[in-house]
PDB file of N, CA and C in Angstrom:
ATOM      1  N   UNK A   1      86.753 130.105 176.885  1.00  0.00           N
ATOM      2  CA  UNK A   1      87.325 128.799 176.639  1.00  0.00           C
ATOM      3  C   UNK A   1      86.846 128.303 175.270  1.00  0.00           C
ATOM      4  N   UNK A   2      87.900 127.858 174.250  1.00  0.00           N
ATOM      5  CA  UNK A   2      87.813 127.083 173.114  1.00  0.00           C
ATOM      6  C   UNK A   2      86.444 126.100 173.014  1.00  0.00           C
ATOM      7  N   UNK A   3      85.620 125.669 172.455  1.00  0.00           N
ATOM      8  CA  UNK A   3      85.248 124.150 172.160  1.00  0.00           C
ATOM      9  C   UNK A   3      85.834 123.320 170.801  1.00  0.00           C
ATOM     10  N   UNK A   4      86.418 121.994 171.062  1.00  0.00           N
ATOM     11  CA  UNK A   4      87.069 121.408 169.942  1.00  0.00           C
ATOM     12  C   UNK A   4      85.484 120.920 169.173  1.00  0.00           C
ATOM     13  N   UNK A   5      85.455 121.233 167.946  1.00  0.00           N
ATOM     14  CA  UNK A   5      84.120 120.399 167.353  1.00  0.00           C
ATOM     15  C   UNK A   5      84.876 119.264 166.948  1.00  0.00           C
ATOM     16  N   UNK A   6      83.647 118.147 167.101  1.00  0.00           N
ATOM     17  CA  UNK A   6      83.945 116.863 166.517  1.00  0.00           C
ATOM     18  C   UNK A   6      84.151 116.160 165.516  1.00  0.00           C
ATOM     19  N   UNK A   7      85.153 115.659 165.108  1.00  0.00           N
ATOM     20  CA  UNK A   7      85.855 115.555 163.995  1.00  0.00           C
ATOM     21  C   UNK A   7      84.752 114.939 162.856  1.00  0.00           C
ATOM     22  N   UNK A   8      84.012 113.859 163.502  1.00  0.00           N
ATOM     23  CA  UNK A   8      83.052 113.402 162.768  1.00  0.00           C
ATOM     24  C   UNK A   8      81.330 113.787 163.117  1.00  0.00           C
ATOM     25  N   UNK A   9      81.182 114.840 162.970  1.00  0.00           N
ATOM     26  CA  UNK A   9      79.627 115.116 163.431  1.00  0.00           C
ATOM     27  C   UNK A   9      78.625 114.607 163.457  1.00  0.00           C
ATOM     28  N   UNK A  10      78.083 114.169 164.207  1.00  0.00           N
ATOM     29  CA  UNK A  10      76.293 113.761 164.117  1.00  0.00           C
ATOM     30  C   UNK A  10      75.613 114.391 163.504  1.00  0.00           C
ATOM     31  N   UNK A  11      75.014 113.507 162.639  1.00  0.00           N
ATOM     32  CA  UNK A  11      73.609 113.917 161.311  1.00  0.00           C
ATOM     33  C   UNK A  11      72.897 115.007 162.487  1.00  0.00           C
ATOM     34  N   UNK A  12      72.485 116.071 161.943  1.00  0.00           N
ATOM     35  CA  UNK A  12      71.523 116.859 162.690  1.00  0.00           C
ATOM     36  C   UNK A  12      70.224 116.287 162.262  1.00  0.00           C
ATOM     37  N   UNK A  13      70.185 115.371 161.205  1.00  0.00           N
ATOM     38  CA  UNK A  13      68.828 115.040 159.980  1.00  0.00           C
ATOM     39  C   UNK A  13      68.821 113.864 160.214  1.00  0.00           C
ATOM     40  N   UNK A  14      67.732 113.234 160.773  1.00  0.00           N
ATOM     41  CA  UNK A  14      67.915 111.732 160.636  1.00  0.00           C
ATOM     42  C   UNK A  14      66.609 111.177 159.836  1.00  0.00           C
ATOM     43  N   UNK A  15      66.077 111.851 159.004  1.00  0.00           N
ATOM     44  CA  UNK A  15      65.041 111.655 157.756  1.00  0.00           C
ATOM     45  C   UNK A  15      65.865 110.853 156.576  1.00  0.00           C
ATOM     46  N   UNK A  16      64.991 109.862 156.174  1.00  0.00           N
ATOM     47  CA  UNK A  16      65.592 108.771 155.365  1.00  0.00           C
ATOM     48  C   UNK A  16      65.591 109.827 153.840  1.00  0.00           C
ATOM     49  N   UNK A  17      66.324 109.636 153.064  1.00  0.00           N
ATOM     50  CA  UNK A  17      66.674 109.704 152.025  1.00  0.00           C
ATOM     51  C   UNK A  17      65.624 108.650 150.931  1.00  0.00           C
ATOM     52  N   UNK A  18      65.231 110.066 150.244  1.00  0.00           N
ATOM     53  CA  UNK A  18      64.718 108.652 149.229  1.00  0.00           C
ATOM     54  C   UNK A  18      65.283 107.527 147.731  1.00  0.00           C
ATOM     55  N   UNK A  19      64.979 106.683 148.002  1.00  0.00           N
ATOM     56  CA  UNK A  19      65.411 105.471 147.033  1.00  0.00           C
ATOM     57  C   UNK A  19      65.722 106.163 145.460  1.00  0.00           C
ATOM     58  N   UNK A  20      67.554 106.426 144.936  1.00  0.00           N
ATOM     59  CA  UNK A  20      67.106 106.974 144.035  1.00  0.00           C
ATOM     60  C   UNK A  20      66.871 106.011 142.994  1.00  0.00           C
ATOM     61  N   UNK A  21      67.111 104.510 143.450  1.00  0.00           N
ATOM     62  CA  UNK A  21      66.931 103.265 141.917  1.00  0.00           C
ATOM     63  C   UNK A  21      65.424 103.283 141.976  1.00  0.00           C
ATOM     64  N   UNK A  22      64.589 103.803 142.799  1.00  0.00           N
ATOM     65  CA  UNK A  22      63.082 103.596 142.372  1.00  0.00           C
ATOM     66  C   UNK A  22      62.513 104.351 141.503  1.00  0.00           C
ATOM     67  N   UNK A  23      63.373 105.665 141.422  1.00  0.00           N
ATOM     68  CA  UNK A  23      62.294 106.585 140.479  1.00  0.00           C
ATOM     69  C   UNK A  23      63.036 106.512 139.312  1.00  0.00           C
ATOM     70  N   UNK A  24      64.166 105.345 139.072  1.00  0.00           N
ATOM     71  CA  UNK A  24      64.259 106.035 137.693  1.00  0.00           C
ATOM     72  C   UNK A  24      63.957 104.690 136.988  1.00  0.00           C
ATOM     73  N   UNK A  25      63.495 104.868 135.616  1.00  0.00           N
ATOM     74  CA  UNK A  25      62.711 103.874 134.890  1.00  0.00           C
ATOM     75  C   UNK A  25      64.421 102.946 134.408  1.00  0.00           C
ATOM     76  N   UNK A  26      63.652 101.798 133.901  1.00  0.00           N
ATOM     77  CA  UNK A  26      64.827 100.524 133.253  1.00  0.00           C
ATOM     78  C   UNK A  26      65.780 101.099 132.525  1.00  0.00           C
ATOM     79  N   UNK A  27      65.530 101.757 131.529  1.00  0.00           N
ATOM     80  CA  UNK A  27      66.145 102.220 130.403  1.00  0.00           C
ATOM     81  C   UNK A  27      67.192 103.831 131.392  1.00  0.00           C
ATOM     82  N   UNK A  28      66.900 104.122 132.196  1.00  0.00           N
ATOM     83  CA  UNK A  28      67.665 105.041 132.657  1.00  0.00           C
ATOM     84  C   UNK A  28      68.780 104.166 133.930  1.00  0.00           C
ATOM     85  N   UNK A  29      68.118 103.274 134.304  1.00  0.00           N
ATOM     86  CA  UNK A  29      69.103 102.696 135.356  1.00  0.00           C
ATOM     87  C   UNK A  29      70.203 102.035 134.530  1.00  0.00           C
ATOM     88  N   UNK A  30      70.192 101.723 132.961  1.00  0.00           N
ATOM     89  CA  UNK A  30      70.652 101.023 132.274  1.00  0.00           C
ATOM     90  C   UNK A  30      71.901 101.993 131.932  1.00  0.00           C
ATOM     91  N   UNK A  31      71.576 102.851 131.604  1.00  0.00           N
ATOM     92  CA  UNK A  31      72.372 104.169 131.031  1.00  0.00           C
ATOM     93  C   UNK A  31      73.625 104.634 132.148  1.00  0.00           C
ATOM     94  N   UNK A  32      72.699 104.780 133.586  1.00  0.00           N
ATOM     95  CA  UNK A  32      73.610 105.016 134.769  1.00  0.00           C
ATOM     96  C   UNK A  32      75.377 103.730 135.078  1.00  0.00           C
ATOM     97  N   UNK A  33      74.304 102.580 135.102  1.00  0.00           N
ATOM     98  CA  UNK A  33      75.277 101.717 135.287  1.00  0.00           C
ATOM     99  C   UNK A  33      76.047 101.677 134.203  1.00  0.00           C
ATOM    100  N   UNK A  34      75.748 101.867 132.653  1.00  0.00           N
ATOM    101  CA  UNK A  34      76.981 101.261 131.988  1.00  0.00           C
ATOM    102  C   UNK A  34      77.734 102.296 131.940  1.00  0.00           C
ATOM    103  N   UNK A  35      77.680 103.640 132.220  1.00  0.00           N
ATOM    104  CA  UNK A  35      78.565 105.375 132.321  1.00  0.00           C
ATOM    105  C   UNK A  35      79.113 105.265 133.380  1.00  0.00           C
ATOM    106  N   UNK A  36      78.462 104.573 134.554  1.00  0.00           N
ATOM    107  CA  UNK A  36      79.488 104.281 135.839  1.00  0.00           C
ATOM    108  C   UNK A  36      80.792 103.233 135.692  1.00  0.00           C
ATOM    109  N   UNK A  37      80.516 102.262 134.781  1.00  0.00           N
ATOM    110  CA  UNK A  37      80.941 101.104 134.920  1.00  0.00           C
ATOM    111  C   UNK A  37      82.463 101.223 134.069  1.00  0.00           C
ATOM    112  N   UNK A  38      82.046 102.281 132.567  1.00  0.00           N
ATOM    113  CA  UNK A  38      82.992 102.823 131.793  1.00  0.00           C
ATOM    114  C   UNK A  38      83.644 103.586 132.491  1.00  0.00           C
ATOM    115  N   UNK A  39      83.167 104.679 133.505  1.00  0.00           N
ATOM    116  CA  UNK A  39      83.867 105.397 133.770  1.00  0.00           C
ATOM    117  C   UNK A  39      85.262 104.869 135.058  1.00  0.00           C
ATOM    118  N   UNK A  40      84.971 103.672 135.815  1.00  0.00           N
ATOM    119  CA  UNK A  40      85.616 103.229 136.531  1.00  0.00           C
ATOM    120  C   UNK A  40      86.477 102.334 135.943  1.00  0.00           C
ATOM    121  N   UNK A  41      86.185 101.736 134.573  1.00  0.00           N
ATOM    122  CA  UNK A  41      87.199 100.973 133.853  1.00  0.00           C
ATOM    123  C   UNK A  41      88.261 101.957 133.470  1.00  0.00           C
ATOM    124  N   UNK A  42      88.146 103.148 132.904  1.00  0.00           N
ATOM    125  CA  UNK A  42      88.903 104.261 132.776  1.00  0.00           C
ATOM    126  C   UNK A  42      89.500 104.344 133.743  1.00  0.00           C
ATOM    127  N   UNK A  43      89.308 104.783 135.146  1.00  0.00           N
ATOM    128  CA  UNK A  43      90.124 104.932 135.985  1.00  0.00           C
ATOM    129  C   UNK A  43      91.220 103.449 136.515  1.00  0.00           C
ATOM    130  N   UNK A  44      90.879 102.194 136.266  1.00  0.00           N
ATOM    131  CA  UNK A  44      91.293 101.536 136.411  1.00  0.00           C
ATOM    132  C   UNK A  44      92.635 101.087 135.218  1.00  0.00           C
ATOM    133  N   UNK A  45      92.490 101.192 134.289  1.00  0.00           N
ATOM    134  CA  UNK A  45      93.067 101.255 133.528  1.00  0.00           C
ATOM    135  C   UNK A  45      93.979 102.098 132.851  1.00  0.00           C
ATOM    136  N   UNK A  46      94.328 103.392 133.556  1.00  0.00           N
ATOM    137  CA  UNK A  46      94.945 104.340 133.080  1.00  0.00           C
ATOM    138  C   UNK A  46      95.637 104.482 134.964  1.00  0.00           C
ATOM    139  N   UNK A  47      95.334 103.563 135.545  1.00  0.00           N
ATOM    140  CA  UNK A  47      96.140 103.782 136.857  1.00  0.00           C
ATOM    141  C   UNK A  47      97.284 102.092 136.449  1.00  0.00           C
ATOM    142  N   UNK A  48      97.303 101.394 136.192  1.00  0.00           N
ATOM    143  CA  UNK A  48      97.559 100.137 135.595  1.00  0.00           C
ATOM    144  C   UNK A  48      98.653 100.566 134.584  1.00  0.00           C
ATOM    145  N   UNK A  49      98.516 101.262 133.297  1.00  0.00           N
ATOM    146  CA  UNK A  49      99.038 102.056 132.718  1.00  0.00           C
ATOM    147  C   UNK A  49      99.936 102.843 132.877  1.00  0.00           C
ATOM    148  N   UNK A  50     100.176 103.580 134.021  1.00  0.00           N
ATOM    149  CA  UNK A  50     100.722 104.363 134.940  1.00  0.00           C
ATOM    150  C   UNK A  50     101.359 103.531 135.481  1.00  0.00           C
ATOM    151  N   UNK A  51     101.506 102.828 135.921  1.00  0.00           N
ATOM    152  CA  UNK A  51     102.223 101.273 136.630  1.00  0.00           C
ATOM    153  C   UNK A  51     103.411 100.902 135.733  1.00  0.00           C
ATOM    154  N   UNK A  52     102.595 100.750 134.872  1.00  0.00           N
ATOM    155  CA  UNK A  52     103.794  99.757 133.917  1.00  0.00           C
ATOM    156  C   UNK A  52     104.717 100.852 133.392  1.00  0.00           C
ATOM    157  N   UNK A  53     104.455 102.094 133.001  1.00  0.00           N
ATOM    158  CA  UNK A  53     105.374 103.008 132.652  1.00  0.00           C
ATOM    159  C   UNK A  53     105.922 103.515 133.384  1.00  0.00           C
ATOM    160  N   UNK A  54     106.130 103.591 134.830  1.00  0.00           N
ATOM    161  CA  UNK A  54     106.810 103.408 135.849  1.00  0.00           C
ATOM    162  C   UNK A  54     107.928 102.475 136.118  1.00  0.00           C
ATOM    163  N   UNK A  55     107.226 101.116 135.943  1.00  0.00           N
ATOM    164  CA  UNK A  55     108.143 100.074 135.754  1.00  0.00           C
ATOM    165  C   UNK A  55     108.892  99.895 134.933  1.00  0.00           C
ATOM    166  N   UNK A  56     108.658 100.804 133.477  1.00  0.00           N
ATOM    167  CA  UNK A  56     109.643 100.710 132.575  1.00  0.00           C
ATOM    168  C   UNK A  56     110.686 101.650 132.781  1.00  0.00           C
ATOM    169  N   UNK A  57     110.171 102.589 133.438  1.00  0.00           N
ATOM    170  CA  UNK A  57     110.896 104.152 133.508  1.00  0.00           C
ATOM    171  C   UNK A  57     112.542 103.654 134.630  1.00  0.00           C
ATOM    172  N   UNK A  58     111.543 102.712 135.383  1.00  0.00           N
ATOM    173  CA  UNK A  58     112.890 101.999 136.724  1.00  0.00           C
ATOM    174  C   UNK A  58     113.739 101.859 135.716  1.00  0.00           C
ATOM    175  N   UNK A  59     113.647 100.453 134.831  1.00  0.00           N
ATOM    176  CA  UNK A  59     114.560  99.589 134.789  1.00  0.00           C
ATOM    177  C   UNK A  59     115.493 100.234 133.743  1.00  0.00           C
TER     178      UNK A  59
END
């Protein structure tokens, strides 16, 4: 007989993860956030972009 596994599995690990904003110094958390922050304006903006040239492409 088959067993269905479960679509969403239980952690076999339930050990905490450690903090990664603690180990990294000011000047590196600084670096993270503004490469995250660019990089999601990019995606936001080139999906927006994509929009409107769509909308032009309709009419």
């Amino acid at each position: 007989m088959q067993r269905q596994l479960a679509f969403w599995p239980a952690p076999q690990n339930t050990s905490q993860k450690p903090p990664i904003w603690d180990n990294l110094n000011p000047q590196h958390r600084a670096t993270l956030i503004t490469s995250l922050a660019r990089l999601i304006s990019k995606t936001v903006q080139s999906k927006d972009l994509s929009e409107i040239q769509e909308d032009k492409h309709d009419q």
